[in-house]
C-alpha atoms as a PDB file:
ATOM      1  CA  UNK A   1      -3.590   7.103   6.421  1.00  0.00           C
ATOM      2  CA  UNK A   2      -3.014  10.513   6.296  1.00  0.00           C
ATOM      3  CA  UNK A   3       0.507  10.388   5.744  1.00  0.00           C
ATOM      4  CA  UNK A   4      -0.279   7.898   3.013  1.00  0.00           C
ATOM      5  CA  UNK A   5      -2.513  10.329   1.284  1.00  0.00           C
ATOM      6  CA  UNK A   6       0.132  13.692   1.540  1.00  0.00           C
ATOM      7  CA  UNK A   7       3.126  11.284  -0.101  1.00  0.00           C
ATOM      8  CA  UNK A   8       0.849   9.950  -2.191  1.00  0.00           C
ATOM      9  CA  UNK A   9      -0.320  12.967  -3.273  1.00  0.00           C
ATOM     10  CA  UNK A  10       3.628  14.741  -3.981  1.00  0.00           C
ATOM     11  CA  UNK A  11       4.590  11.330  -6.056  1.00  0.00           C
ATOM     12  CA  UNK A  12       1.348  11.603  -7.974  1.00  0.00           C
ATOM     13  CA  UNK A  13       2.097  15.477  -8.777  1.00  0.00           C
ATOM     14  CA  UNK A  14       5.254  14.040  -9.912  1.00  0.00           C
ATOM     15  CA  UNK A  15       4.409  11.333 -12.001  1.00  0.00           C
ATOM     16  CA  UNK A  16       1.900  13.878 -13.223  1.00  0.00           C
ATOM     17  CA  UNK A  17       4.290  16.462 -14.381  1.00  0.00           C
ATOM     18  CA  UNK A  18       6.071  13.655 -16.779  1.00  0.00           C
ATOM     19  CA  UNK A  19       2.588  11.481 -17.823  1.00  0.00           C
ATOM     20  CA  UNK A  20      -0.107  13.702 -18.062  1.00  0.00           C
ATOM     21  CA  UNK A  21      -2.131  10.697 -19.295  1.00  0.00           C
ATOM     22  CA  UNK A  22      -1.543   9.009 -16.350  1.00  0.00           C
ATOM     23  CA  UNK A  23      -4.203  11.308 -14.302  1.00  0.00           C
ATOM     24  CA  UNK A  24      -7.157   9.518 -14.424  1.00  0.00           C
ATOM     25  CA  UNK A  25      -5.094   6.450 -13.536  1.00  0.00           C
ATOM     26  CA  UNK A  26      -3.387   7.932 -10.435  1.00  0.00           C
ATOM     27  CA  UNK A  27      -6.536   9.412  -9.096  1.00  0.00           C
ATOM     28  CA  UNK A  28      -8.230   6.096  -9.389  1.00  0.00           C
ATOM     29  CA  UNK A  29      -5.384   4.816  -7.542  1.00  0.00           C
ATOM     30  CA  UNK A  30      -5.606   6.985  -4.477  1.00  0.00           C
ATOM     31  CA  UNK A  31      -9.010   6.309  -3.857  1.00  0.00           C
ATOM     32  CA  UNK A  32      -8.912   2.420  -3.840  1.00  0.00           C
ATOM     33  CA  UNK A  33      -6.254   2.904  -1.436  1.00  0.00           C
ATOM     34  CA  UNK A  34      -8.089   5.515   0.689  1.00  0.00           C
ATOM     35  CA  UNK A  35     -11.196   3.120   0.344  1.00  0.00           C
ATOM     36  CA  UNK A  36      -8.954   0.145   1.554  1.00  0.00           C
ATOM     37  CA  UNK A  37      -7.812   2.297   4.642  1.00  0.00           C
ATOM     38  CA  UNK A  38     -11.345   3.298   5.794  1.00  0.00           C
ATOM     39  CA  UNK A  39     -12.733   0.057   5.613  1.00  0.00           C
ATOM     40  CA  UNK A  40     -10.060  -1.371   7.765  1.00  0.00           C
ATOM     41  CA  UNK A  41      -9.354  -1.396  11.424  1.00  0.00           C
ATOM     42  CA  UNK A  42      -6.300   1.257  12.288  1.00  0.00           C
ATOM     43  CA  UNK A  43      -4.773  -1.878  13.281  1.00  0.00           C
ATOM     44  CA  UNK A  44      -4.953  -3.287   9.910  1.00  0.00           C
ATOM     45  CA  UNK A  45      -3.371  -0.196   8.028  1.00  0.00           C
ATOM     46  CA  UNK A  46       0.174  -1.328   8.226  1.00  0.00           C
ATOM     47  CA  UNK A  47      -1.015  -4.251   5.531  1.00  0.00           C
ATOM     48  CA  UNK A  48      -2.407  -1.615   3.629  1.00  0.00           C
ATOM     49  CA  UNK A  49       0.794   0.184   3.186  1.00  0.00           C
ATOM     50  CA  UNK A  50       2.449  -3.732   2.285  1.00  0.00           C
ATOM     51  CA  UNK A  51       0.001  -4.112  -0.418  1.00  0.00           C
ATOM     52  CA  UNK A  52       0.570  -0.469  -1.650  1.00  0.00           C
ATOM     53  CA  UNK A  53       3.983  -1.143  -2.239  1.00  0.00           C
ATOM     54  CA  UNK A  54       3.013  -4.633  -4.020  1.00  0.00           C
ATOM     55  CA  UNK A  55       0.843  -3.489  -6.446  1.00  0.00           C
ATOM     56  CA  UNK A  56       2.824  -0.260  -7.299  1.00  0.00           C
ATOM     57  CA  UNK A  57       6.092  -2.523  -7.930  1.00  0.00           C
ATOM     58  CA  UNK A  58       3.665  -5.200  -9.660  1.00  0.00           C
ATOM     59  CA  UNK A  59       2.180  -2.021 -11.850  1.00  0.00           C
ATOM     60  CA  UNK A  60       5.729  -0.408 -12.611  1.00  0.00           C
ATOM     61  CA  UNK A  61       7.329  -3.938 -13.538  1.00  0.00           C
ATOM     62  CA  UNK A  62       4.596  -4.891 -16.120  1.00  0.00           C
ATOM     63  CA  UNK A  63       2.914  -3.227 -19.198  1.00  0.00           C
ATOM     64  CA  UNK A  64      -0.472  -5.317 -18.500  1.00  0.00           C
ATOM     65  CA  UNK A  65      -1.141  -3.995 -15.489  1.00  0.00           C
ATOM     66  CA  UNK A  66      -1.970  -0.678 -14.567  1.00  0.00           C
ATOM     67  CA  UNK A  67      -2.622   1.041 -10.765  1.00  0.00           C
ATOM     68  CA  UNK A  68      -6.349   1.153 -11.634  1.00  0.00           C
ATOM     69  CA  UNK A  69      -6.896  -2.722 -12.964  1.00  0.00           C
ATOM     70  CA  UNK A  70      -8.361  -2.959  -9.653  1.00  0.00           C
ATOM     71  CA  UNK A  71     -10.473  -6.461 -10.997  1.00  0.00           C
ATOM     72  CA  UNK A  72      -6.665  -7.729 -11.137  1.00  0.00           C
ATOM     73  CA  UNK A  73      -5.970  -7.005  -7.336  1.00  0.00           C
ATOM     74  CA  UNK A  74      -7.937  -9.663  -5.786  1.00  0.00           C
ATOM     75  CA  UNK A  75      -5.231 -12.303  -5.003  1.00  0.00           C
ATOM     76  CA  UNK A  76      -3.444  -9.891  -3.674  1.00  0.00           C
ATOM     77  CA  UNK A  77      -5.614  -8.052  -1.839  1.00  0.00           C
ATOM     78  CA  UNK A  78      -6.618 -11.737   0.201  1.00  0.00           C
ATOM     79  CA  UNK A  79      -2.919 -12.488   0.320  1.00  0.00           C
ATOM     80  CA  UNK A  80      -2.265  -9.106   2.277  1.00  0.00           C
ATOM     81  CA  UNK A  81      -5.280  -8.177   3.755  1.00  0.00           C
ATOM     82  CA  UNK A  82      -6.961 -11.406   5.510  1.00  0.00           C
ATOM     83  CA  UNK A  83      -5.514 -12.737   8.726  1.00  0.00           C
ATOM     84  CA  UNK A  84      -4.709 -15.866   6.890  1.00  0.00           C
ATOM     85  CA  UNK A  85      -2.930 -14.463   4.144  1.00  0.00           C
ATOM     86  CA  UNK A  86      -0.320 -15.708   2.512  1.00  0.00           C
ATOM     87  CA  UNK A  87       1.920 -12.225   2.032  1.00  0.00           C
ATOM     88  CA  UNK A  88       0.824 -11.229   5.483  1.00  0.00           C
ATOM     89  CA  UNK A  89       1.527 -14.135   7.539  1.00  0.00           C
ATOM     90  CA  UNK A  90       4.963 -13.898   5.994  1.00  0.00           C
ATOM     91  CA  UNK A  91       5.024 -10.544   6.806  1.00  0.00           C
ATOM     92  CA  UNK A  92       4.125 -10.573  10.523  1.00  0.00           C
ATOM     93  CA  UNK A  93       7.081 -11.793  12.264  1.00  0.00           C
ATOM     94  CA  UNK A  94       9.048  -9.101  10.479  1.00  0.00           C
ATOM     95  CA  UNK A  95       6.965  -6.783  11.562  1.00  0.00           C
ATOM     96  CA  UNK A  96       6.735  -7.948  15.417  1.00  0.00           C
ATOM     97  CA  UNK A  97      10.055  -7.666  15.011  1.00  0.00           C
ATOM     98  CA  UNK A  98      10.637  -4.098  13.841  1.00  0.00           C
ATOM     99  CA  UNK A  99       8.010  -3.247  16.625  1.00  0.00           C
ATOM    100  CA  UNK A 100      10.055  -5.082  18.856  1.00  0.00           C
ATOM    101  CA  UNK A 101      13.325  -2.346  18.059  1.00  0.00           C
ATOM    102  CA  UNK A 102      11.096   0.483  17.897  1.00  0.00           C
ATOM    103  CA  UNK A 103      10.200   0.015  21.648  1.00  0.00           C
ATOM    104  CA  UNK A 104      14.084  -0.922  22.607  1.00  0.00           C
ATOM    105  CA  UNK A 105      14.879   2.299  20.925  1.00  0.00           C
ATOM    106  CA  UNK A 106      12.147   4.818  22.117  1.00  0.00           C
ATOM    107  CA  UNK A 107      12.796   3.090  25.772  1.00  0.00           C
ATOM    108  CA  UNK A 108      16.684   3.645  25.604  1.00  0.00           C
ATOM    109  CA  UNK A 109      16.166   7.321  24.953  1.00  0.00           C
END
């Protein structure tokens, strides 16, 4: 989470710098995210990041949507978030898998 929060925070500085309207938006942003984090088991934070990166490519692709239309979020919030998921079930054997290579590597070392 914390990592979330300090590259969060650089790319919103960033984003800042160009759209100073944006502010409000961003701000918004990082605490639905931060909420989503607390309110989840540790082992339930790499879903987090998944839908992250969902609605930020969602937001960025479409002009009727921006990263605080949180009322829009619900599908995808159940699609990443709840063990039964559709996004997340899809999502799980990749990410056994990457596990998987992460412990090859580390034990290879």
């Amino acid at each position: 989470m914390l990592q979330w929060i300090t590259a969060w925070s650089k790319a919103s500085d960033a984003i800042n710098y160009i759209f100073p309207h944006r502010r409000r938006e961003l701000d918004e942003y990082r605490q639905y995210i931060s909420d989503l984090f607390t309110s989840s088991a540790e082992h339930t934070h790499e879903r987090v990041i998944f839908l992250d990166r969902k609605l930020r490519n969602e937001a960025a692709g479409r002009r009727d949507l921006a990263l605080n239309d949180f009322a829009k979020f619900g599908h995808w919030e159940r699609s990443y978030l709840n063990d039964n998921g559709a996004a997340y079930l899809e999502l799980k054997p990749k990410a056994k898998e990457s596990d998987r290579k992460r412990r090859r590597r580390r034990a290879s070392r």
